[in-house]
PDB file of N, CA and C in Angstrom:
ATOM      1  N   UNK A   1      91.561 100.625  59.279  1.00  0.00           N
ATOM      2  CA  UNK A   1      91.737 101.191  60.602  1.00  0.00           C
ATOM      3  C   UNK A   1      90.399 101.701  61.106  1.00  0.00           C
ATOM      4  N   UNK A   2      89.842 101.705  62.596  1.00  0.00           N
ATOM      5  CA  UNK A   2      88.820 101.797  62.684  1.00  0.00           C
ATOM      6  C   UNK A   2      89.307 102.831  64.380  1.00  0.00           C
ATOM      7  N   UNK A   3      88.248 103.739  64.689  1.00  0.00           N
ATOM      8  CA  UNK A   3      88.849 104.042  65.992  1.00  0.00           C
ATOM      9  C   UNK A   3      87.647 103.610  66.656  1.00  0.00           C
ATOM     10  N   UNK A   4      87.311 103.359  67.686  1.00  0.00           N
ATOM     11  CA  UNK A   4      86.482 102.624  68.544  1.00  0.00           C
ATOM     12  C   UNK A   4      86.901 103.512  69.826  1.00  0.00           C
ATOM     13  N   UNK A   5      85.745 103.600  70.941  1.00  0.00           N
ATOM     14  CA  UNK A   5      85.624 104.027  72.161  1.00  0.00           C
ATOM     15  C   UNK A   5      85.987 103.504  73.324  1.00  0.00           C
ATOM     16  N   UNK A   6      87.027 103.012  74.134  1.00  0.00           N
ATOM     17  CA  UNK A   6      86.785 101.911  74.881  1.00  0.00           C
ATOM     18  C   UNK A   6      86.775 102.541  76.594  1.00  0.00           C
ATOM     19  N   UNK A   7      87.527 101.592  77.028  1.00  0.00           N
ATOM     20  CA  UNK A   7      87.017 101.394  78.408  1.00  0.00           C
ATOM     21  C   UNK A   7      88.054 102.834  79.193  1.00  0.00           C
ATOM     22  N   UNK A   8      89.006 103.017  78.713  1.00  0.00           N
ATOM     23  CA  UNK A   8      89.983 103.877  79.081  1.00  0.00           C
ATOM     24  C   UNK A   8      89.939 105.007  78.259  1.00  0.00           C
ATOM     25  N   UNK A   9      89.291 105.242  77.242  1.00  0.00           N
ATOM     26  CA  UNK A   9      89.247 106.228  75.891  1.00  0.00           C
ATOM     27  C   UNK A   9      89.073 105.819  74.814  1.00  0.00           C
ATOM     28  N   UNK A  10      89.200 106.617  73.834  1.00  0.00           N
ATOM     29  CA  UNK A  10      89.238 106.291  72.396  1.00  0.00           C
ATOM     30  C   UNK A  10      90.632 105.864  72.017  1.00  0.00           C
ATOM     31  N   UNK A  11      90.661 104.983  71.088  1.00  0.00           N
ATOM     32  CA  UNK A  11      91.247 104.338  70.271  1.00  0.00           C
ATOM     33  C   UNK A  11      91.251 103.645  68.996  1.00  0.00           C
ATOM     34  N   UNK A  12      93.006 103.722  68.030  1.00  0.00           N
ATOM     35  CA  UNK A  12      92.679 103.055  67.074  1.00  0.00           C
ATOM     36  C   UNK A  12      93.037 101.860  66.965  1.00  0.00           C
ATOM     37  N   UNK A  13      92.771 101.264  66.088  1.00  0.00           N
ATOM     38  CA  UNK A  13      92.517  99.814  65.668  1.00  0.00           C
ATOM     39  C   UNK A  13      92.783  99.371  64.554  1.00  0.00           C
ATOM     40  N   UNK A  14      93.863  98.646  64.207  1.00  0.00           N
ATOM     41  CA  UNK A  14      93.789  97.679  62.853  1.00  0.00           C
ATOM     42  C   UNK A  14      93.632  96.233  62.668  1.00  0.00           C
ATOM     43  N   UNK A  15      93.164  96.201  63.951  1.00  0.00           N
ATOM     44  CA  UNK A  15      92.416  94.414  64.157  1.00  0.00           C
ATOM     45  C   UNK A  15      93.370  93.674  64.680  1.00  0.00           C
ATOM     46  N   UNK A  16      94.580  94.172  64.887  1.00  0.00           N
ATOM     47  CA  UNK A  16      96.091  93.552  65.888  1.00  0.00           C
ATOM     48  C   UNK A  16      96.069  93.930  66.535  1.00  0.00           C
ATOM     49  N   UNK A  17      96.908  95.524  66.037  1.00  0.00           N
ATOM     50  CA  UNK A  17      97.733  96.703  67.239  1.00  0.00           C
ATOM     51  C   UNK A  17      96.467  97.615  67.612  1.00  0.00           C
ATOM     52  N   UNK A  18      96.638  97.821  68.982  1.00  0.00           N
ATOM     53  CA  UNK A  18      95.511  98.973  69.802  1.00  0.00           C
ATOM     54  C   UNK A  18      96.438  99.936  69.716  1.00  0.00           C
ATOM     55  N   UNK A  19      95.803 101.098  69.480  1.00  0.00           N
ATOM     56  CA  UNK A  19      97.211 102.718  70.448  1.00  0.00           C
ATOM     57  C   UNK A  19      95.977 103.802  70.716  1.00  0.00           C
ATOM     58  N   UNK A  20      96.349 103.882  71.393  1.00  0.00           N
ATOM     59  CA  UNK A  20      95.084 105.209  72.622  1.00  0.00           C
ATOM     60  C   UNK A  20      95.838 106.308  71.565  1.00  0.00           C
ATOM     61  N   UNK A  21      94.533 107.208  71.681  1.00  0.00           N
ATOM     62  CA  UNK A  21      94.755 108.332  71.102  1.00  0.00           C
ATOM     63  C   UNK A  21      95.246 109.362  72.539  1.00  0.00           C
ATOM     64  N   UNK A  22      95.903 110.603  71.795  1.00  0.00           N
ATOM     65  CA  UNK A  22      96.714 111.583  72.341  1.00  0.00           C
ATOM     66  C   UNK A  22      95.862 112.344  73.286  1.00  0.00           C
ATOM     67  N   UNK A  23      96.415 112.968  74.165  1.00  0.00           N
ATOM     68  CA  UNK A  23      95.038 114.203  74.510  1.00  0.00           C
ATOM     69  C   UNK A  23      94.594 115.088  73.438  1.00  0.00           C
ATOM     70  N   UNK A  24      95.771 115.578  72.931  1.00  0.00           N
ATOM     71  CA  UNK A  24      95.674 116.246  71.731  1.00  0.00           C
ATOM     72  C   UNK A  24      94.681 115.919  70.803  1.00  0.00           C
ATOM     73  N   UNK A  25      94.822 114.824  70.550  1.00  0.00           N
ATOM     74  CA  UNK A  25      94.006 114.024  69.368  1.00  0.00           C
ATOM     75  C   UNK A  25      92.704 114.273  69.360  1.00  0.00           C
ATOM     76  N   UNK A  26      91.554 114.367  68.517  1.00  0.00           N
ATOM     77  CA  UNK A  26      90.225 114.760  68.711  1.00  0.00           C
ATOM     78  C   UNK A  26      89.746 113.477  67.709  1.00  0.00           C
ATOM     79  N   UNK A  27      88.343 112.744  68.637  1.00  0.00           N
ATOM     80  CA  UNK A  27      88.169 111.980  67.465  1.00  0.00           C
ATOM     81  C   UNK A  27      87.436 112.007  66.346  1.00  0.00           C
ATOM     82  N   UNK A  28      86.787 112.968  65.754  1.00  0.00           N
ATOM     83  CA  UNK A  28      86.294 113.784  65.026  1.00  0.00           C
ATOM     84  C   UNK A  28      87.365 114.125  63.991  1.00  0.00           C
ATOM     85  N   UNK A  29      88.577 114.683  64.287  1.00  0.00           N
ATOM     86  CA  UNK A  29      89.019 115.247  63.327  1.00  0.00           C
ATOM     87  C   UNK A  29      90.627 114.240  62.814  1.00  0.00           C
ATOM     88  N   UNK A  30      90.709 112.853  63.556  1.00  0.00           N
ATOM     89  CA  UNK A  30      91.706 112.243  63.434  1.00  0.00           C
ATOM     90  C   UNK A  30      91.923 111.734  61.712  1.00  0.00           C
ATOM     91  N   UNK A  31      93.232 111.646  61.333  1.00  0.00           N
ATOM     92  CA  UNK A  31      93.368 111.469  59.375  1.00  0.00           C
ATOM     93  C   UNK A  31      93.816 110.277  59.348  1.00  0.00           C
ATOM     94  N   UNK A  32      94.058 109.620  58.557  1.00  0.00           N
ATOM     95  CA  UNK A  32      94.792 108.752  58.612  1.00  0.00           C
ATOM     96  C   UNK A  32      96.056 108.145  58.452  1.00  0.00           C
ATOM     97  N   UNK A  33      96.708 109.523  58.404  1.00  0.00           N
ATOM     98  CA  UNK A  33      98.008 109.385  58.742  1.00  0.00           C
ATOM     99  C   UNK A  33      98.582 109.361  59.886  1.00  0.00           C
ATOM    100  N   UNK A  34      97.904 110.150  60.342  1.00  0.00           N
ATOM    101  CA  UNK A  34      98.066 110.509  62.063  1.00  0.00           C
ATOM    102  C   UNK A  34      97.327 109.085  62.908  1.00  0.00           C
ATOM    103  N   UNK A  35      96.276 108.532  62.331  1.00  0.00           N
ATOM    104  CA  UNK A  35      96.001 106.850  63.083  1.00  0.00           C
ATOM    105  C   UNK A  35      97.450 106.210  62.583  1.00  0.00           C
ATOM    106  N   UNK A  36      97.489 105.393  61.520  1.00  0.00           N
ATOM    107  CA  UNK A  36      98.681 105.174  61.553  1.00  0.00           C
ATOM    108  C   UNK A  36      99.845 105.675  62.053  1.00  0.00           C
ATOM    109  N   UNK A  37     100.099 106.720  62.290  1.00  0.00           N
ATOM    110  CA  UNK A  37     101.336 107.590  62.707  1.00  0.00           C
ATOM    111  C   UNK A  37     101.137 106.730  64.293  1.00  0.00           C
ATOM    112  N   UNK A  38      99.977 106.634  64.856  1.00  0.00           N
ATOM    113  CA  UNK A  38      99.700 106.342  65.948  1.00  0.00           C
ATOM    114  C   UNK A  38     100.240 104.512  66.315  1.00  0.00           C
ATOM    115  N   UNK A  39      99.707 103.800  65.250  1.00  0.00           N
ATOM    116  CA  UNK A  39      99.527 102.514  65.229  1.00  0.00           C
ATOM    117  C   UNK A  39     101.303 101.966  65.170  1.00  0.00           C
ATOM    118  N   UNK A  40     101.875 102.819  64.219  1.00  0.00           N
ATOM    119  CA  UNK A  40     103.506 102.359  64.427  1.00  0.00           C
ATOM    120  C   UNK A  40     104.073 103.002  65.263  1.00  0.00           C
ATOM    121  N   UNK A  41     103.974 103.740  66.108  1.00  0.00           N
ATOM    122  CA  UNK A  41     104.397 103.932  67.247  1.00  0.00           C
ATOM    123  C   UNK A  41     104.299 103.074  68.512  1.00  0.00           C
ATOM    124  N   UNK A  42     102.699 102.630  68.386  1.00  0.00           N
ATOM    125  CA  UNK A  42     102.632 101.114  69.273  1.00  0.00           C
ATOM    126  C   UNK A  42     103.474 100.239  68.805  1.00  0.00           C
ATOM    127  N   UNK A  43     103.400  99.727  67.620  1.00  0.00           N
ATOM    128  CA  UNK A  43     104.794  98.837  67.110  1.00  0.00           C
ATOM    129  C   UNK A  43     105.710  98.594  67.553  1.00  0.00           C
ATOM    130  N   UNK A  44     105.996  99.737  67.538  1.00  0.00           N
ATOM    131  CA  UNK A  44     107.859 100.049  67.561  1.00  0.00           C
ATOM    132  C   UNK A  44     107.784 100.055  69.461  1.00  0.00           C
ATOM    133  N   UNK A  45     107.327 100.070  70.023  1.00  0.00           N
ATOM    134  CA  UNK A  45     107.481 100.137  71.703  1.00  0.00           C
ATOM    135  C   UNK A  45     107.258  98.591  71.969  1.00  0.00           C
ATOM    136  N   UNK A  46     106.880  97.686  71.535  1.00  0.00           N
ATOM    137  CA  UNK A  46     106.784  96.218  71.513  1.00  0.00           C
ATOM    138  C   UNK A  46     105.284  95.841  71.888  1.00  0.00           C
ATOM    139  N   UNK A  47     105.264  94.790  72.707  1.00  0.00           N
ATOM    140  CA  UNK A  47     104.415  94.027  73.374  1.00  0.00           C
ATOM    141  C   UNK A  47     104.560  94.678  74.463  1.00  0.00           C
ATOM    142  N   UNK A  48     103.021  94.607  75.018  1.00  0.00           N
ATOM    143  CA  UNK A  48     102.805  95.038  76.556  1.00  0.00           C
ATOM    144  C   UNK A  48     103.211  93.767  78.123  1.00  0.00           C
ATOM    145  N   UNK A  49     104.139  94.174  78.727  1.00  0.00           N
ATOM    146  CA  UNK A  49     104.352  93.305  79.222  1.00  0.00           C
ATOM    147  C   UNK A  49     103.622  92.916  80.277  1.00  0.00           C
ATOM    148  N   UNK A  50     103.174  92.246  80.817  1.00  0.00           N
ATOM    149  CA  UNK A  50     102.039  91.321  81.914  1.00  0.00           C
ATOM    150  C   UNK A  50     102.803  91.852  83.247  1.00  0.00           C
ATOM    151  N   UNK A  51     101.963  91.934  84.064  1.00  0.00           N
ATOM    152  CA  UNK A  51     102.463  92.142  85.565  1.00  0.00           C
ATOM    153  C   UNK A  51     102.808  90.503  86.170  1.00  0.00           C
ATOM    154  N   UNK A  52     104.113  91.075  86.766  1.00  0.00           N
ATOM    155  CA  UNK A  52     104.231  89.790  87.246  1.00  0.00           C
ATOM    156  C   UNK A  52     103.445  89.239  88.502  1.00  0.00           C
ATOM    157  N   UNK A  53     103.145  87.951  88.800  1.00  0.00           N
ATOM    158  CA  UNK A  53     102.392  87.594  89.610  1.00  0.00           C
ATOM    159  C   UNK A  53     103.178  87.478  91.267  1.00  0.00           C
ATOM    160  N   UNK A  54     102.382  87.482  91.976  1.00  0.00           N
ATOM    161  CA  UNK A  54     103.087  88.166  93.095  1.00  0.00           C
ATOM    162  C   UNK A  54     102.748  86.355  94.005  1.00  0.00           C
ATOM    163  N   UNK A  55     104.247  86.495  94.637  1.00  0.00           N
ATOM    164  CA  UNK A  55     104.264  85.093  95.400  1.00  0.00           C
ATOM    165  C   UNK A  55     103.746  84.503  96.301  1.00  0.00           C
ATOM    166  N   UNK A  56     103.219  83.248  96.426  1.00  0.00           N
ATOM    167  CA  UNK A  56     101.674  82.837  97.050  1.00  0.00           C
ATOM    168  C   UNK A  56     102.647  83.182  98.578  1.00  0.00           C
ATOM    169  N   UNK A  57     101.578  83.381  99.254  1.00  0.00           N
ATOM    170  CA  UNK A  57     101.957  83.305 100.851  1.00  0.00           C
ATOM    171  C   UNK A  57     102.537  82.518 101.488  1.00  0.00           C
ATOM    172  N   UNK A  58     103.331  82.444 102.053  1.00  0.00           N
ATOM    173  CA  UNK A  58     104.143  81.322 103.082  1.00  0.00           C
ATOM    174  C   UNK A  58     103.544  81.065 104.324  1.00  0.00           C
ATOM    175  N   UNK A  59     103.622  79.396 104.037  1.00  0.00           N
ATOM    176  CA  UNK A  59     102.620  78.709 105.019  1.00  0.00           C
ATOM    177  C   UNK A  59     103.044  78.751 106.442  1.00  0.00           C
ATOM    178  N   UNK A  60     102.227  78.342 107.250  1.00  0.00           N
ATOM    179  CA  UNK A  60     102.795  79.050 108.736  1.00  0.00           C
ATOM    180  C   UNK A  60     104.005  77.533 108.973  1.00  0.00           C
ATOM    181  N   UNK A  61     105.022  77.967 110.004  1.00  0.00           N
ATOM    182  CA  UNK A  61     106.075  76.523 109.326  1.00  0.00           C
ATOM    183  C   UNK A  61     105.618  75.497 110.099  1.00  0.00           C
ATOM    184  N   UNK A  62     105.971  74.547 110.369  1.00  0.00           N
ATOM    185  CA  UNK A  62     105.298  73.320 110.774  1.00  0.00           C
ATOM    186  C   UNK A  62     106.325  73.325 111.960  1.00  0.00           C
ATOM    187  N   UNK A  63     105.336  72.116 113.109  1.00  0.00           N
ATOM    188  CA  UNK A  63     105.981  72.440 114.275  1.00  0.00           C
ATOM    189  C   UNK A  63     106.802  71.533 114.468  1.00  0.00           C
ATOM    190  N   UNK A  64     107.878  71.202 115.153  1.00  0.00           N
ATOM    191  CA  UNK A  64     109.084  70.707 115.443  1.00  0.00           C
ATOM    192  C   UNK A  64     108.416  69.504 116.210  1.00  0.00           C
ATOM    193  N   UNK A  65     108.971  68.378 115.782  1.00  0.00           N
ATOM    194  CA  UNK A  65     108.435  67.044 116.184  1.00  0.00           C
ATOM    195  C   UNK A  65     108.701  66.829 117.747  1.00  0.00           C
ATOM    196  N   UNK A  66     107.866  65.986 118.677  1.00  0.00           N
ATOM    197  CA  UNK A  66     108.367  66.904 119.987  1.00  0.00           C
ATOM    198  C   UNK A  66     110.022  65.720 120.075  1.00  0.00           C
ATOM    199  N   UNK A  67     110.767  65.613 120.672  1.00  0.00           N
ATOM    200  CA  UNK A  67     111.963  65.305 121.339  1.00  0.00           C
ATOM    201  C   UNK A  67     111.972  63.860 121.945  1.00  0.00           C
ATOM    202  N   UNK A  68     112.177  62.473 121.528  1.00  0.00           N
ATOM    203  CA  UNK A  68     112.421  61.673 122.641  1.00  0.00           C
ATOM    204  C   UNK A  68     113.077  61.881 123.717  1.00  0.00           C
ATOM    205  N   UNK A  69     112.901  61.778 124.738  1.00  0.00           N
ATOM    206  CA  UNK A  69     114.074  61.836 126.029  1.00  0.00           C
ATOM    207  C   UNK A  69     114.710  60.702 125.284  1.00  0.00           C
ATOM    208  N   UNK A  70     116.763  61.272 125.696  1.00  0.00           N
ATOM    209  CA  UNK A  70     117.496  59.938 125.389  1.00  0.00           C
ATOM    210  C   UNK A  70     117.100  58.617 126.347  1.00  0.00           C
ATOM    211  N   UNK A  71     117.766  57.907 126.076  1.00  0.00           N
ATOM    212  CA  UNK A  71     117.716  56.352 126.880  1.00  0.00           C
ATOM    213  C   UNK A  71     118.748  56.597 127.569  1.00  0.00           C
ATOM    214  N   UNK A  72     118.193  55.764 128.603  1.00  0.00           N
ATOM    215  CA  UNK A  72     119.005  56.318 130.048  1.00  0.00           C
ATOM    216  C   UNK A  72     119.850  55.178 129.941  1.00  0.00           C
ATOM    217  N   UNK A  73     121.110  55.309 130.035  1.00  0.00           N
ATOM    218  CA  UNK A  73     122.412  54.193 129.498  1.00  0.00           C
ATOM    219  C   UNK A  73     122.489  53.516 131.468  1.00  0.00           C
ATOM    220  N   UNK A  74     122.603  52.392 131.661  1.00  0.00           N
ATOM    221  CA  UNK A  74     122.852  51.694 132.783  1.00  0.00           C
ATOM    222  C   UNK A  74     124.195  51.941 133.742  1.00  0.00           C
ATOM    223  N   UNK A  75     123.902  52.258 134.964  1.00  0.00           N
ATOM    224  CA  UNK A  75     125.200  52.693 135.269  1.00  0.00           C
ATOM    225  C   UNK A  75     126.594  51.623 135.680  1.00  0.00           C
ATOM    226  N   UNK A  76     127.506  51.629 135.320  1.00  0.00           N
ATOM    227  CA  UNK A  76     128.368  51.106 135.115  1.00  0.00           C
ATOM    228  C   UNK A  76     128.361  50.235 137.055  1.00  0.00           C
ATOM    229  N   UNK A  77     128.533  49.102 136.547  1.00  0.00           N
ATOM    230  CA  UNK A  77     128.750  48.859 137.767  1.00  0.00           C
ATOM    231  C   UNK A  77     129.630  48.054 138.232  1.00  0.00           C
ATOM    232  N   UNK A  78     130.127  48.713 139.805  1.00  0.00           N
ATOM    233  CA  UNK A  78     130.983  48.648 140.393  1.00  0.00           C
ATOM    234  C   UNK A  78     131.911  47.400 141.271  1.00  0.00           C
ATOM    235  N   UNK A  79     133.038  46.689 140.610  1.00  0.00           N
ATOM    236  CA  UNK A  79     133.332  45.513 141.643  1.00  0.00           C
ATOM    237  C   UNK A  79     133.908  45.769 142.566  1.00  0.00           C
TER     238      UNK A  79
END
Protein backbone atom coordinates (compact mmCIF):
# COMPACT_ATOMS: atom_id res chain seq x y z
CA UNK A 1 0.00 0.00 0.00
CA UNK A 2 1.45 3.22 -0.85
CA UNK A 3 -0.34 6.74 -0.19
CA UNK A 4 0.50 9.16 -2.94
CA UNK A 5 -0.63 12.95 -3.32
CA UNK A 6 -2.90 13.54 -6.10
CA UNK A 7 -4.84 15.89 -7.96
CA UNK A 8 -7.86 16.13 -5.46
CA UNK A 9 -5.74 15.09 -2.19
CA UNK A 10 -3.98 12.45 -0.71
CA UNK A 11 -4.56 9.02 -1.22
CA UNK A 12 -4.14 5.34 -0.79
CA UNK A 13 -3.14 2.89 -3.15
CA UNK A 14 -2.73 -0.80 -3.67
CA UNK A 15 -2.05 -0.62 -7.38
CA UNK A 16 -6.05 -1.40 -8.17
CA UNK A 17 -8.29 0.27 -5.59
CA UNK A 18 -7.76 4.28 -5.03
CA UNK A 19 -9.73 5.65 -1.62
CA UNK A 20 -9.10 9.41 -0.68
CA UNK A 21 -8.20 9.80 2.67
CA UNK A 22 -10.67 11.28 5.44
CA UNK A 23 -10.43 14.89 6.58
CA UNK A 24 -9.68 13.38 9.66
CA UNK A 25 -6.95 11.36 8.32
CA UNK A 26 -3.39 12.95 8.54
CA UNK A 27 -0.86 11.72 6.18
CA UNK A 28 1.90 11.53 8.44
CA UNK A 29 0.32 9.62 10.95
CA UNK A 30 -1.91 7.11 8.72
CA UNK A 31 -1.28 2.88 9.99
CA UNK A 32 -2.00 0.43 8.14
CA UNK A 33 -4.88 -0.69 9.26
CA UNK A 34 -6.64 2.32 8.92
CA UNK A 35 -5.20 2.43 4.85
CA UNK A 36 -6.67 -0.74 4.47
CA UNK A 37 -9.65 -0.02 6.66
CA UNK A 38 -9.80 2.66 3.92
CA UNK A 39 -9.11 0.49 0.75
CA UNK A 40 -12.14 -2.05 1.69
CA UNK A 41 -14.40 0.39 2.11
CA UNK A 42 -13.75 1.51 -1.56
CA UNK A 43 -14.43 -2.17 -2.31
CA UNK A 44 -17.37 -2.72 -0.84
CA UNK A 45 -19.12 0.66 -2.52
CA UNK A 46 -18.23 -0.90 -6.08
CA UNK A 47 -17.01 0.65 -9.24
CA UNK A 48 -17.26 4.28 -9.93
CA UNK A 49 -19.85 4.82 -12.28
CA UNK A 50 -19.11 7.07 -15.58
CA UNK A 51 -21.34 10.03 -16.25
CA UNK A 52 -23.60 9.44 -18.71
CA UNK A 53 -23.09 11.13 -21.98
CA UNK A 54 -25.46 13.72 -22.76
CA UNK A 55 -27.48 13.56 -26.22
CA UNK A 56 -25.96 15.02 -29.40
CA UNK A 57 -28.13 18.00 -30.47
CA UNK A 58 -31.05 17.80 -32.75
CA UNK A 59 -30.58 18.83 -36.16
CA UNK A 60 -32.60 21.74 -37.33
CA UNK A 61 -35.62 19.53 -39.22
CA UNK A 62 -35.52 19.57 -42.82
CA UNK A 63 -37.82 21.54 -44.90
CA UNK A 64 -41.00 20.21 -46.35
CA UNK A 65 -40.64 19.44 -50.04
CA UNK A 66 -42.48 22.32 -51.73
CA UNK A 67 -46.19 20.96 -53.04
CA UNK A 68 -47.06 20.12 -56.73
CA UNK A 69 -50.20 22.01 -57.66
CA UNK A 70 -52.74 19.08 -58.45
CA UNK A 71 -53.51 18.52 -62.22
CA UNK A 72 -56.21 20.32 -63.30
CA UNK A 73 -58.78 17.36 -64.34
CA UNK A 74 -60.69 18.55 -67.83
CA UNK A 75 -64.01 19.80 -67.51
CA UNK A 76 -66.59 17.50 -68.28
CA UNK A 77 -68.14 18.35 -71.29
CA UNK A 78 -71.38 19.22 -72.13
CA UNK A 79 -73.89 17.68 -75.01
Amino acid sequence: MVIKDGRFGPYVTDGETNASLRKGDDVASITDERASELLADRRARGPVKKAAKKAPAKKAAKKAAAKKAPAKKAAAKKS
